[in-house]
Protein backbone atom coordinates (compact mmCIF):
# COMPACT_ATOMS: atom_id res chain seq x y z
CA UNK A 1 -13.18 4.47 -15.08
CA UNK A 2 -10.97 6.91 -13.20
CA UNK A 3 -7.65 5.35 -12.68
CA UNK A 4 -5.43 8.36 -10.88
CA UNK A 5 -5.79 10.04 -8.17
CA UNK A 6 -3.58 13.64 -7.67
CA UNK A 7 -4.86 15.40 -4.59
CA UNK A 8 -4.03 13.62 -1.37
CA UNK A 9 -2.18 14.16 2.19
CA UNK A 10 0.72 12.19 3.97
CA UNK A 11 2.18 12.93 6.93
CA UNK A 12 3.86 15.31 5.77
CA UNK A 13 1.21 17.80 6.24
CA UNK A 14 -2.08 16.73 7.53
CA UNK A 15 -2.40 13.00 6.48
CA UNK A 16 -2.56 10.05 8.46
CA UNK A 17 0.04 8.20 6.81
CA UNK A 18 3.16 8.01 4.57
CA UNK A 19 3.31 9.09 1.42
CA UNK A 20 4.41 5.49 0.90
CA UNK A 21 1.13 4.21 2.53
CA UNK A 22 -0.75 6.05 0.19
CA UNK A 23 1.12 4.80 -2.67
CA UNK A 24 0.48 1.37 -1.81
CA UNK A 25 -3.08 2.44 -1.46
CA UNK A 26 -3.59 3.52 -4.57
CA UNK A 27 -1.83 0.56 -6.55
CA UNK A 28 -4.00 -2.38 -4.12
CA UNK A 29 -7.06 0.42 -5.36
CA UNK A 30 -5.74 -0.18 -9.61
CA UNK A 31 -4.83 3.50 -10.26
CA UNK A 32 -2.41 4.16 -12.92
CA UNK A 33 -1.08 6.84 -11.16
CA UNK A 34 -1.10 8.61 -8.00
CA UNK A 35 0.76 11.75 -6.18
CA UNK A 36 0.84 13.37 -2.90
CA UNK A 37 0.30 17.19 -3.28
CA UNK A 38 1.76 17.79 0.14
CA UNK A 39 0.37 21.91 1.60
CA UNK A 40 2.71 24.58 0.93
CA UNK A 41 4.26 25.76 4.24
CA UNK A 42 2.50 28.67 6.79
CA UNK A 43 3.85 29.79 9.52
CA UNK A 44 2.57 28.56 12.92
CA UNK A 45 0.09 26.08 10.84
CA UNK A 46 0.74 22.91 11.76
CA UNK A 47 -1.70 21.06 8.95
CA UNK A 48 0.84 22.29 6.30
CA UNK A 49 4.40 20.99 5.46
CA UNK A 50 7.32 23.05 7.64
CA UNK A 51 10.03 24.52 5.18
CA UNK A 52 12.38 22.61 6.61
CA UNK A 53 11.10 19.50 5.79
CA UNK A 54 9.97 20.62 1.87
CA UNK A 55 13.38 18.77 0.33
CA UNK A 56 12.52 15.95 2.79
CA UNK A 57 9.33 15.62 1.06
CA UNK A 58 10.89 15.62 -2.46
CA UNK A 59 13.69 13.39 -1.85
CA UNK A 60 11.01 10.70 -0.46
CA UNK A 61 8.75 11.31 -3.50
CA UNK A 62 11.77 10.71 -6.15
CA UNK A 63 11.91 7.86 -4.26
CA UNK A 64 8.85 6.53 -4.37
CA UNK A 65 8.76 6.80 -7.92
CA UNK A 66 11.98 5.01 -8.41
CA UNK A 67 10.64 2.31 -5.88
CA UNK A 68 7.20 1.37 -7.82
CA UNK A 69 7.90 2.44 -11.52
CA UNK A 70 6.78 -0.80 -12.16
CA UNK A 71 3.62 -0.93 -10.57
CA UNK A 72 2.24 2.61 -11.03
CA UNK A 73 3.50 6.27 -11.68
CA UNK A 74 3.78 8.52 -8.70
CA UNK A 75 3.96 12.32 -8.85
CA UNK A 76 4.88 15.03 -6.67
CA UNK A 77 2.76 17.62 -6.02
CA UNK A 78 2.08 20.85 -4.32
CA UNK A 79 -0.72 22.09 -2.55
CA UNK A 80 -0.05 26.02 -2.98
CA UNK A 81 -2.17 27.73 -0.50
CA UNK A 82 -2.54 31.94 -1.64
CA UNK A 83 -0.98 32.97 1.56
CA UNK A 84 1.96 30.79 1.73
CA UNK A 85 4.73 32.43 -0.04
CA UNK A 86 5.14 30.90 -3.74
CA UNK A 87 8.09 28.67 -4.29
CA UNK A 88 6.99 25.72 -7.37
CA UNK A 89 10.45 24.54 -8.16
CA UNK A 90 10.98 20.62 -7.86
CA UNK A 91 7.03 19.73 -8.05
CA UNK A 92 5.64 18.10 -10.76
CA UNK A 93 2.42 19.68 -10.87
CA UNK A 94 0.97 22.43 -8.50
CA UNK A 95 -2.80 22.86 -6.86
CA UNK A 96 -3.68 26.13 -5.77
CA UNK A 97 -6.39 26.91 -3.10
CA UNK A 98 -7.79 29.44 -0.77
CA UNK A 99 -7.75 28.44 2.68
CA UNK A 100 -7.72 31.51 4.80
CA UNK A 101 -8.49 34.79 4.12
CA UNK A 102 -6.75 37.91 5.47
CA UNK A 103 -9.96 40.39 6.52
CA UNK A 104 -10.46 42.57 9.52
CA UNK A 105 -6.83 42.53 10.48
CA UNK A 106 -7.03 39.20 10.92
CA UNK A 107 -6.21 36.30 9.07
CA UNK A 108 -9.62 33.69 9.51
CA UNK A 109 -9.47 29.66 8.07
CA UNK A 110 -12.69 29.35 5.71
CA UNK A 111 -12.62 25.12 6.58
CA UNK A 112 -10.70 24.76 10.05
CA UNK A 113 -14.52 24.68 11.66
CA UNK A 114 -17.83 25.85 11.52
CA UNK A 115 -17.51 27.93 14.73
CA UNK A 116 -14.51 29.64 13.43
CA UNK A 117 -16.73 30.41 9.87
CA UNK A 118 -19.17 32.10 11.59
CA UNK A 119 -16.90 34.13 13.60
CA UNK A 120 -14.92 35.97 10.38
CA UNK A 121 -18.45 36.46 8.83
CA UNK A 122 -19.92 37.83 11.95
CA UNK A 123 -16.48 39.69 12.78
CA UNK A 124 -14.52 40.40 9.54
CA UNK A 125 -17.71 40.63 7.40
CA UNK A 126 -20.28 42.49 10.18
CA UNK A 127 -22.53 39.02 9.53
CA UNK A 128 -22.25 39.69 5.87
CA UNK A 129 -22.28 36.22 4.24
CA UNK A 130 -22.41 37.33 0.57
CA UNK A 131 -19.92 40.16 1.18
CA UNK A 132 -17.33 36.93 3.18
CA UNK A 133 -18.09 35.13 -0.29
CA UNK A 134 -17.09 37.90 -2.41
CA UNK A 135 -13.74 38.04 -0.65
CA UNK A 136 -13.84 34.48 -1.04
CA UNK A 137 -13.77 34.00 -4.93
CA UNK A 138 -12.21 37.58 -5.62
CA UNK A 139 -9.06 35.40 -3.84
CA UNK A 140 -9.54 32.48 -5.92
CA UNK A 141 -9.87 34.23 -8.89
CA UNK A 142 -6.24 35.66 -8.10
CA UNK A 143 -5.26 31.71 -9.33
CA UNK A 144 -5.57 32.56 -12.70
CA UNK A 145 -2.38 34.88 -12.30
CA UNK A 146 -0.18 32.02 -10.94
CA UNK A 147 1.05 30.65 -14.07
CA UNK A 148 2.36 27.70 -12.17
CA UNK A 149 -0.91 26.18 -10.74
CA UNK A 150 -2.60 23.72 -13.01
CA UNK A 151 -5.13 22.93 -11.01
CA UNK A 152 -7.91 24.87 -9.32
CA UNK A 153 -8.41 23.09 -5.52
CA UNK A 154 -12.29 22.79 -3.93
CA UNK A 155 -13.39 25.63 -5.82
CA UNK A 156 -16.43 26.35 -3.28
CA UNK A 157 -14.61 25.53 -0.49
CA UNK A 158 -16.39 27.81 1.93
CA UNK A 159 -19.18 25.63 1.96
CA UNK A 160 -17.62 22.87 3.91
CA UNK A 161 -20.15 23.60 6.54
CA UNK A 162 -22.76 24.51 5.05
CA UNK A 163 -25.21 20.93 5.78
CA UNK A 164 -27.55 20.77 7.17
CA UNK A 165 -27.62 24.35 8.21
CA UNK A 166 -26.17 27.21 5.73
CA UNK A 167 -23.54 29.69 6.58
CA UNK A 168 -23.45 31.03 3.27
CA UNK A 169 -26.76 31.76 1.12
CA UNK A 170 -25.61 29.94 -2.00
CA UNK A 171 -28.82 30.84 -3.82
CA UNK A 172 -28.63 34.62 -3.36
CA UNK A 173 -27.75 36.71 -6.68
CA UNK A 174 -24.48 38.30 -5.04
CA UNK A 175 -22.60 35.01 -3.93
CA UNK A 176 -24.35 33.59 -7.04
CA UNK A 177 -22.48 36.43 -9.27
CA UNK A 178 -19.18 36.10 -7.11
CA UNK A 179 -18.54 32.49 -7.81
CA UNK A 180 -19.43 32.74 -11.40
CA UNK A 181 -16.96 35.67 -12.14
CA UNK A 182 -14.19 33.71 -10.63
CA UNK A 183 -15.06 30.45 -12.47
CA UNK A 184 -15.07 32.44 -15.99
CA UNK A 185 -11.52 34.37 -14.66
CA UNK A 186 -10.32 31.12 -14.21
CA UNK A 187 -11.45 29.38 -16.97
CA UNK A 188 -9.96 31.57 -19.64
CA UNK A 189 -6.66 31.20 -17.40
CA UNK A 190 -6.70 27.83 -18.69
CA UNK A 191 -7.16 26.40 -15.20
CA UNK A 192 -8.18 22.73 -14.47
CA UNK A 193 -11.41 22.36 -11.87
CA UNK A 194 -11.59 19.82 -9.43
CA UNK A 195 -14.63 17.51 -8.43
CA UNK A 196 -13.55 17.29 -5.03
CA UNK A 197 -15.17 14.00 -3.29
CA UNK A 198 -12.87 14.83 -0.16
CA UNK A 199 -15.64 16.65 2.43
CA UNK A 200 -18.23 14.10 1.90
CA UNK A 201 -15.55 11.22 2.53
CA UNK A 202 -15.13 12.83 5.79
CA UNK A 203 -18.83 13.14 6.27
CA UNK A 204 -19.15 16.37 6.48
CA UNK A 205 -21.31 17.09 3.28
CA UNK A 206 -23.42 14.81 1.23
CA UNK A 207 -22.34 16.96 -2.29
CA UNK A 208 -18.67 16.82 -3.79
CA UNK A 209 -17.18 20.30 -4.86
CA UNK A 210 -18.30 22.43 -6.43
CA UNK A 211 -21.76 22.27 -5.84
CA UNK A 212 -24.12 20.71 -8.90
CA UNK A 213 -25.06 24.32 -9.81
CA UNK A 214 -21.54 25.47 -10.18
CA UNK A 215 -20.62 22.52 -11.81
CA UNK A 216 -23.23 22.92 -14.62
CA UNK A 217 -22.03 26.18 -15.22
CA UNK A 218 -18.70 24.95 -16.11
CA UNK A 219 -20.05 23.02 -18.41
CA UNK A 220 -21.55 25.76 -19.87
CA UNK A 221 -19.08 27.73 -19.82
CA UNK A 222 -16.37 24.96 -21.42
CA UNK A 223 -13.95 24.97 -18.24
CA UNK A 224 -11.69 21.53 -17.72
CA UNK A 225 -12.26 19.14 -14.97
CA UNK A 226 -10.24 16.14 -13.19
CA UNK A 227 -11.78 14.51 -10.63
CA UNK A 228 -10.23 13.83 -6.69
CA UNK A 229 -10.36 12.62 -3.62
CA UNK A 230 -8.09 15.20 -1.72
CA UNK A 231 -7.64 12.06 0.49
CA UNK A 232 -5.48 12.36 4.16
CA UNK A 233 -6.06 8.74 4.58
CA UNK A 234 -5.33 5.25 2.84
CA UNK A 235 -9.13 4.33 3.24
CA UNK A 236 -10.15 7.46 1.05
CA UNK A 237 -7.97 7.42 -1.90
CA UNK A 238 -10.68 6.54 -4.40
CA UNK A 239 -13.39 7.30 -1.98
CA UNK A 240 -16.42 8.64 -4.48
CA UNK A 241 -14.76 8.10 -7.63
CA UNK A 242 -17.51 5.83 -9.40
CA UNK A 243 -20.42 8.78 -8.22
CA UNK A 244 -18.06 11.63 -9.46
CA UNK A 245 -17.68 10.07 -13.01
CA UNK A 246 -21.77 8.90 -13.06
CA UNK A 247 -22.19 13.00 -11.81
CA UNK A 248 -19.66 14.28 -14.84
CA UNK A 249 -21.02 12.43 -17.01
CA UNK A 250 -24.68 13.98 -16.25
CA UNK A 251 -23.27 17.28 -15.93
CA UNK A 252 -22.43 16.83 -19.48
CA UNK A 253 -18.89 16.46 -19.46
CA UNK A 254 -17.58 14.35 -22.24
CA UNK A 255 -13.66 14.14 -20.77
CA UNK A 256 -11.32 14.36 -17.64
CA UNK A 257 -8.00 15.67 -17.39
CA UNK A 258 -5.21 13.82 -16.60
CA UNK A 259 -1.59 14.05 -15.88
CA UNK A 260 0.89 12.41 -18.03
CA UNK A 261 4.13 13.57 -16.35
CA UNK A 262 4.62 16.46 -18.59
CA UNK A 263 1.33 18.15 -19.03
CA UNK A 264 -2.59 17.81 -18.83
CA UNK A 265 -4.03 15.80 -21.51
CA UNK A 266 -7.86 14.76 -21.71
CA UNK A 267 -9.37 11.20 -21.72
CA UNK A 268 -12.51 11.33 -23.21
CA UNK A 269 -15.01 9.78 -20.85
């Protein structure tokens, strides 16, 4: 049984309620331990967390964890997107994703909408789908140099809009060979993978990240996996969690890793 939960949303950043909400949440849902990995600041984005509020969200986190020490462990966390610029001091552990990438002198949001995805591949990529996915994972693989992230966020990402009709041609050799160089750069970084149950709690795909093929090559390829619900609402902050572990535990996977405080121990499943 999965009893923490990492990757979730206040609002702070793009969450629909307190980080306090969401603590409550996860206590009245029996986790052991929960934290808010609030989005590292962007200019002119208004789904991330404003530098000026950043020691605003601490202070209310060291709160929190003074507040319900005795009913579960909270943790502060970071949501480091590659284009914010880095700053990890104060955060207990830090989750690094690609949101955006910078291409055709433009900067283009891979999961703001699908109209917006098919405008940077059309654009930025001359309706090149494999060469947007190369681009893609050739930024995520760029993790693996952050020695502060611990954890690897919605690997596949890109995909968020994929169902019912693709963008991206996840069968096709080159997107195929992009994804699997990244996982393998990442993998002997040490980085943790996510099973991300957050997209299809919002309904907008029926398979958590990454996709079963990707996740049976981290198997293979003996990379470490938690499990989350990247959750922006009370409702979701478990939402998935007994089809993740039956899916892991097909997959092959024989533990999760989980955060102690200090550092990322497994619990064999």
């Amino acid at each position: 049984m999965i009893l923490y939960s990492l990757h979730n949303h206040s609002t702070f950043d793009d969450g629909t309620a307190s980080p306090e909400a969401m603590v409550r949440a996860a206590i009245d849902a029996g986790l052991s331990a929960v934290g808010i990995s609030t989005h590292s600041p962007l200019p002119d984005e208004d789904w991330t967390t404003p530098v000026e509020r950043m020691s605003e969200y601490r202070s209310e986190m060291a709160r929190l964890q003074a507040a319900y020490a005795d009913q579960i462990n909270v943790y502060c966390g970071l949501e480091y997107d590659l284009c914010s610029v880095p700053n990890f001091v104060g955060f207990d552990y830090v989750i690094a994703s690609v949101h955006a990438l910078d291409a055709g002198g433009q900067r283009w949001s891979v999961d703001a909408t699908r109209a917006t995805s098919r405008r940077m591949i059309a654009t930025a990529f001359d309706g090149d789908s494999d060469a947007a996915a190369q681009e893609y994972f050739r930024r995520v693989a760029e993790i693996a140099d952050i020695p502060a992230a611990d954890i690897v966020g919605h690997f596949d990402l890109l995909t968020k809009f994929d169902e019912p009709d693709p963008l991206y041609r996840t069968d096709s050799p080159a997107y195929r060979a992009a994804a699997l160089e990244a996982m393998e750069t990442l993998v002997h970084a040490g980085k943790i993978f996510e099973l991300n149950t957050g997209a299809v709690s919002r309904g907008l795909r029926t398979e958590f990240y990454p996709a079963p093929p990707l996740l049976a090559a981290l198997r293979e390829m003996g990379g470490r996996l938690t499990v989350s619900s990247d959750a922006h609402e009370p409702d979701a902050i478990v939402y998935g969690f007994d089809a993740a572990e039956a899916l892991v535990r097909k997959a092959g996977f024989k533990e999760l890793w989980q955060f102690n405080g200090r550092s990322f121990t497994p619990k064999h499943l």
